[in-house]
N, C-alpha and C. Protein backbone atom coordinates (compact mmCIF):
# COMPACT_ATOMS: atom_id res chain seq x y z
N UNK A 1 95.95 16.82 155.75
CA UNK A 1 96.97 17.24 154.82
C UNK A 1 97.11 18.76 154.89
N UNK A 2 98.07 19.59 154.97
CA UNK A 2 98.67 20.69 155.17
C UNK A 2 97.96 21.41 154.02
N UNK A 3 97.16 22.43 154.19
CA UNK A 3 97.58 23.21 152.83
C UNK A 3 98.19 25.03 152.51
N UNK A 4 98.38 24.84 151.73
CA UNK A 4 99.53 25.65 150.48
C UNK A 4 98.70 26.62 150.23
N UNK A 5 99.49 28.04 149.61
CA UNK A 5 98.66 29.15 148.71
C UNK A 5 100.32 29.38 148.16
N UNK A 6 99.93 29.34 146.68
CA UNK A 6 100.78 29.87 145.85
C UNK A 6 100.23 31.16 144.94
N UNK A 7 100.80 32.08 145.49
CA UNK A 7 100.26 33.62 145.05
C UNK A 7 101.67 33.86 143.74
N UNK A 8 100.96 34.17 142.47
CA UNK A 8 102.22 34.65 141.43
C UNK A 8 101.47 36.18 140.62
N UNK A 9 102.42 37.16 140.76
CA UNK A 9 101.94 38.36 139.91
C UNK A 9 102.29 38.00 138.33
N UNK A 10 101.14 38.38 137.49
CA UNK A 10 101.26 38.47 136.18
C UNK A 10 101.42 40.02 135.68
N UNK A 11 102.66 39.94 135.11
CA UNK A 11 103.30 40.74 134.44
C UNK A 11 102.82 41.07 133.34
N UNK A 12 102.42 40.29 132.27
CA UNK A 12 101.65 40.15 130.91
C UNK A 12 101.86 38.86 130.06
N UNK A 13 101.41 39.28 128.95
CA UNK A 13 101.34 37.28 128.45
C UNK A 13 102.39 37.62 127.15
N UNK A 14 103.02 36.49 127.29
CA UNK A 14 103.51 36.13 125.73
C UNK A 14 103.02 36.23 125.28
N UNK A 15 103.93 36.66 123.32
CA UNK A 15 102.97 37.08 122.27
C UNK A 15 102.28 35.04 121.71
N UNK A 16 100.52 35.69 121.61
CA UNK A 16 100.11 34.25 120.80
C UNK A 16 99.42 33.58 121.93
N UNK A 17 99.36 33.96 123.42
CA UNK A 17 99.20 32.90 124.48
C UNK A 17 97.73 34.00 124.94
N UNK A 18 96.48 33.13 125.12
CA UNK A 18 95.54 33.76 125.02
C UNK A 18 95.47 33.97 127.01
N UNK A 19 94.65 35.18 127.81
CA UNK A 19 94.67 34.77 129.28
C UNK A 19 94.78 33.82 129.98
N UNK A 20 93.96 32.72 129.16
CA UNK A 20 92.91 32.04 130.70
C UNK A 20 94.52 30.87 130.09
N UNK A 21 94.97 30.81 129.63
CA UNK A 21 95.98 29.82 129.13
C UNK A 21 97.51 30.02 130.54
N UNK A 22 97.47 31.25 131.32
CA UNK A 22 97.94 31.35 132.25
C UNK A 22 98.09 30.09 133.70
N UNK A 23 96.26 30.56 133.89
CA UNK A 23 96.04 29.96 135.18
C UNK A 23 95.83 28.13 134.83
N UNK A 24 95.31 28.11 133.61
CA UNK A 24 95.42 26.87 133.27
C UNK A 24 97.12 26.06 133.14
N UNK A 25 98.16 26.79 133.05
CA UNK A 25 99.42 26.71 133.11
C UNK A 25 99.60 26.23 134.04
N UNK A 26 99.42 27.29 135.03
CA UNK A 26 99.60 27.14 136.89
C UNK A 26 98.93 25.38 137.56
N UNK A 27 97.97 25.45 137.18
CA UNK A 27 97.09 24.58 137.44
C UNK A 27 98.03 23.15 137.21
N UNK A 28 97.83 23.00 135.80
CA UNK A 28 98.51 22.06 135.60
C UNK A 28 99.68 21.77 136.11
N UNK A 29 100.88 22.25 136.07
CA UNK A 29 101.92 22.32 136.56
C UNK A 29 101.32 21.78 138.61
N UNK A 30 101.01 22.27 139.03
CA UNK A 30 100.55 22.06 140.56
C UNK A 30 99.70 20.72 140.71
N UNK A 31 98.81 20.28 139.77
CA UNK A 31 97.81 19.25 139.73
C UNK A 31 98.67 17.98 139.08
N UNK A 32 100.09 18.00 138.68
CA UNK A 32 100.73 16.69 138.54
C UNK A 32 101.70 16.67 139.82
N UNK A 33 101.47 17.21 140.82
CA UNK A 33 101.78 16.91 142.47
C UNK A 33 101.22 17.13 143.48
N UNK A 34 100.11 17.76 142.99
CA UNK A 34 99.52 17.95 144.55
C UNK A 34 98.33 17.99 144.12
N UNK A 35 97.00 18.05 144.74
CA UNK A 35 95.95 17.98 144.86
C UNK A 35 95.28 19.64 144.69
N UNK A 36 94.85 20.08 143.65
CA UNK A 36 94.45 22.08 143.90
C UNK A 36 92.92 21.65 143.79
N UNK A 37 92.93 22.88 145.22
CA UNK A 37 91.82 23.00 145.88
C UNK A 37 91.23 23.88 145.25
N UNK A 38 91.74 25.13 144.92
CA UNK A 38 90.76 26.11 144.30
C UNK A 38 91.68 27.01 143.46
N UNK A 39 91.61 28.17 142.43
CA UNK A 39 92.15 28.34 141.98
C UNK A 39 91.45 30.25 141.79
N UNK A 40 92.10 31.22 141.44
CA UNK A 40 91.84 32.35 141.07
C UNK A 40 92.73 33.38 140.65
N UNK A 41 91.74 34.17 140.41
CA UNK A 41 92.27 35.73 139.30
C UNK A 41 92.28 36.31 140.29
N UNK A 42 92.70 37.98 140.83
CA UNK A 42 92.55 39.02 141.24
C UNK A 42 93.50 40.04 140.63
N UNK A 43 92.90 41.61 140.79
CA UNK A 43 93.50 42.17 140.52
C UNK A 43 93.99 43.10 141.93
N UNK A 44 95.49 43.14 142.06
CA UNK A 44 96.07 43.67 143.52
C UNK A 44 97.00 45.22 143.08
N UNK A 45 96.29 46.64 143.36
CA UNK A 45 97.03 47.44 143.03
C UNK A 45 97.15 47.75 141.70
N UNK A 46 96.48 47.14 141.15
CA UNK A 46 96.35 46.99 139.55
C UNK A 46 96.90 46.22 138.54
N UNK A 47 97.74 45.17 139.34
CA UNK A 47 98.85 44.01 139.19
C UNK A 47 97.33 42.63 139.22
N UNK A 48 97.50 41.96 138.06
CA UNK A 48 96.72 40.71 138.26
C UNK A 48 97.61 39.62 138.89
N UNK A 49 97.17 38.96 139.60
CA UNK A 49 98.09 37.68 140.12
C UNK A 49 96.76 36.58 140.43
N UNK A 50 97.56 35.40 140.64
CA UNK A 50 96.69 34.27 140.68
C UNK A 50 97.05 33.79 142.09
N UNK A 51 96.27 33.11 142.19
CA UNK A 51 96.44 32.60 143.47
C UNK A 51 95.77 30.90 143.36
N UNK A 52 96.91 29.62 143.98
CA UNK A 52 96.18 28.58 144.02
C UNK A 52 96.48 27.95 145.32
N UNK A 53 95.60 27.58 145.67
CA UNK A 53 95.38 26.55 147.08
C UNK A 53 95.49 24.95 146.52
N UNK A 54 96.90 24.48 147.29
CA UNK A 54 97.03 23.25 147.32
C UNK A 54 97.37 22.51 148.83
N UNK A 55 96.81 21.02 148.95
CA UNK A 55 97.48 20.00 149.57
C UNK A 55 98.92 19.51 149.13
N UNK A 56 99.27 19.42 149.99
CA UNK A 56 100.41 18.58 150.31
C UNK A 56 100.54 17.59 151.24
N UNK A 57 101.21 15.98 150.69
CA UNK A 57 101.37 15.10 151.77
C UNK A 57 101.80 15.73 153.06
N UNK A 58 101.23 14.96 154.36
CA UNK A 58 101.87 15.22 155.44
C UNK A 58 103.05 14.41 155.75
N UNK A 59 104.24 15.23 156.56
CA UNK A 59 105.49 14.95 156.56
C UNK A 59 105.46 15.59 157.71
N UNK A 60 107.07 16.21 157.86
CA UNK A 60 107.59 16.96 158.49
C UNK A 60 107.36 18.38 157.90
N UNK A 61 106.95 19.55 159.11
CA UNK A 61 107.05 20.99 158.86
C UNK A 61 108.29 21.48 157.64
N UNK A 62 109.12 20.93 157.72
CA UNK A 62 110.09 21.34 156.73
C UNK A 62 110.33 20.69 155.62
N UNK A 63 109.67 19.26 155.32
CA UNK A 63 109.45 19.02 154.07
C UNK A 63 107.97 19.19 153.73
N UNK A 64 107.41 19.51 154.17
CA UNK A 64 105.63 20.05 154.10
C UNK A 64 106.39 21.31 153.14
N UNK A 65 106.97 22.28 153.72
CA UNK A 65 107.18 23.70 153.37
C UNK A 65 108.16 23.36 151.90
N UNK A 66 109.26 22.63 151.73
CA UNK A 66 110.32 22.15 150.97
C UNK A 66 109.21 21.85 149.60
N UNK A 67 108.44 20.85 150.15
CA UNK A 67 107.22 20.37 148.49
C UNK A 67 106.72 21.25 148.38
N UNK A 68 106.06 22.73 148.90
CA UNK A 68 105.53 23.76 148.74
C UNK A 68 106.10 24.03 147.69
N UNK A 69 107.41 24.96 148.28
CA UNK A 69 108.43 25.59 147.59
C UNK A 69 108.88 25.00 146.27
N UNK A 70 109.14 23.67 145.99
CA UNK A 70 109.52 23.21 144.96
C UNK A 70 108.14 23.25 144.17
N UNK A 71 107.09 22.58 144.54
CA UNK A 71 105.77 22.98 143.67
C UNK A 71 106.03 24.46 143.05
N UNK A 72 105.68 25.33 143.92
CA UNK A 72 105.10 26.38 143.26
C UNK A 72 106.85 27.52 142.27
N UNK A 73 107.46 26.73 142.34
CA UNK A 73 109.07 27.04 141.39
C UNK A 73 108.59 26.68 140.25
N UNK A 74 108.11 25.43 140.40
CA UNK A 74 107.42 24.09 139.48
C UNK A 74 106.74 25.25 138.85
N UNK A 75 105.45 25.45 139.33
CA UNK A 75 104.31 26.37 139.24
C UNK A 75 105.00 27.46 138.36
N UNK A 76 105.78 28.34 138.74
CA UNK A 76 106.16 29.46 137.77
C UNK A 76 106.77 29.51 136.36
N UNK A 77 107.88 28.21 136.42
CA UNK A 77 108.58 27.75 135.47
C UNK A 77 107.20 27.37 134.21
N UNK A 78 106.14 26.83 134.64
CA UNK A 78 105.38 26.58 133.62
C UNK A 78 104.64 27.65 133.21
N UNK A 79 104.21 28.41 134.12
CA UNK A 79 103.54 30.34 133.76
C UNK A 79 104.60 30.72 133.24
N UNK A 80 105.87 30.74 133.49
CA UNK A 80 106.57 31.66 132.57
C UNK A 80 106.71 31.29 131.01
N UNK A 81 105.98 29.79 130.40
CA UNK A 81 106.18 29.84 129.40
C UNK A 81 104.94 30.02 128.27
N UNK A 82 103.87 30.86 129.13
CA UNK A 82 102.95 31.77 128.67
C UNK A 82 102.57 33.13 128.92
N UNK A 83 103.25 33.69 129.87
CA UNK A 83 103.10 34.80 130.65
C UNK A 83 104.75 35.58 131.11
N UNK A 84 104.60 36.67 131.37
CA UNK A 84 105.84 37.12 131.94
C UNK A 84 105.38 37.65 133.66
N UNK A 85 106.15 37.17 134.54
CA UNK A 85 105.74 37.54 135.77
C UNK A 85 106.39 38.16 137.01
N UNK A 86 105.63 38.23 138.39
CA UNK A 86 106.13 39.18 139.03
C UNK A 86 106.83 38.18 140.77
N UNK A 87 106.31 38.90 141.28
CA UNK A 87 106.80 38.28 142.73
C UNK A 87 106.18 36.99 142.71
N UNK A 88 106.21 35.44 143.51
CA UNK A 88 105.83 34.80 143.92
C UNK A 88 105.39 34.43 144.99
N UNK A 89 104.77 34.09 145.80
CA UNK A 89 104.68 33.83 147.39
C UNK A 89 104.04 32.97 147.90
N UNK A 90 104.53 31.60 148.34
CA UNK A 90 104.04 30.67 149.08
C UNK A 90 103.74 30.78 150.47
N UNK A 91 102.08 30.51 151.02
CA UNK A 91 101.94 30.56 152.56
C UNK A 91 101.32 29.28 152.94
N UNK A 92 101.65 29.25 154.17
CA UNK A 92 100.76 27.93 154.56
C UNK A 92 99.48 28.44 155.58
N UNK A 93 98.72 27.31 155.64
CA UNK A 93 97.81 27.90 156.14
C UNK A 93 97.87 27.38 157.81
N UNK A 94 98.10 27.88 158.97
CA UNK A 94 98.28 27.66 160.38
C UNK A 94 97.09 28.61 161.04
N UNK A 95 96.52 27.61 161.76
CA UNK A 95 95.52 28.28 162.37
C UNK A 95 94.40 29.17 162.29
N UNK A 96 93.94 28.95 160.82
CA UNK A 96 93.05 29.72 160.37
C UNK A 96 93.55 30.72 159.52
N UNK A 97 94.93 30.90 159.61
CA UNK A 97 95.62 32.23 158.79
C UNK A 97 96.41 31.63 157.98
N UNK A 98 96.95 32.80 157.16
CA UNK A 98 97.96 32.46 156.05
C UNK A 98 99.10 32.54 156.24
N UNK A 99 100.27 32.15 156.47
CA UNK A 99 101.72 32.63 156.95
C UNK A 99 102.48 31.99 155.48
N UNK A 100 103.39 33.63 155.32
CA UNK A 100 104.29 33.39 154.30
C UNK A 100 105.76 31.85 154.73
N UNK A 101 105.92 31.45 154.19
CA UNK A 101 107.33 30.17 154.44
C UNK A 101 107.96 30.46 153.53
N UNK A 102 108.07 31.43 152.73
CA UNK A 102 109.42 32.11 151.73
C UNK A 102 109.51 31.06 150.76
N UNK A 103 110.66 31.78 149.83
CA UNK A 103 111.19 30.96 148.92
C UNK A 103 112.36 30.60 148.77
């Protein structure tokens, strides 16, 4: 099975919505379609963003990338209704590396 990295910058949180209520957002939202492998915090530049690793059924390269993309839309739409946020970025993982497949 193919897998996914959905990278999202956090901007800051809605008023009332405690941190960890973020990535638990993300999570959920991704874990009623796909399978998440691992999940994390970092701070990039001084920008926190999360980052989650998912499976996706195998298909075709372009609906492999298509369920990405719609996941991790999925994925933001539900962070944005605890958090305010920044860039998004889906990669797949080919050959040991990460390659961006846009949005």
């Amino acid at each position: 099975m193919p897998s996914f990295r959905a990278v999202l910058q956090i901007t800051g949180l809605r008023p009332g919505q405690p941190p960890e209520r973020v990535l638990q957002a993300a999570e959920e939202a991704l874990a009623s379609r796909h399978l998440v492998e691992a999940t994390r915090l970092d701070v990039v530049r001084g920008v926190p963003e999360i980052t989650l690793r998912f499976l996706v059924e195998a298909a075709t390269d372009d609906d492999e990338a298509a369920a990405a993309r719609e996941s991790a839309l999925a994925m933001h739409d539900a962070v944005e209704d605890v958090a305010t946020t920044g860039v998004l970025r889906v990669l797949r993982q080919r050959r040991g590396r990460w390659v961006p497949i846009g949005i």
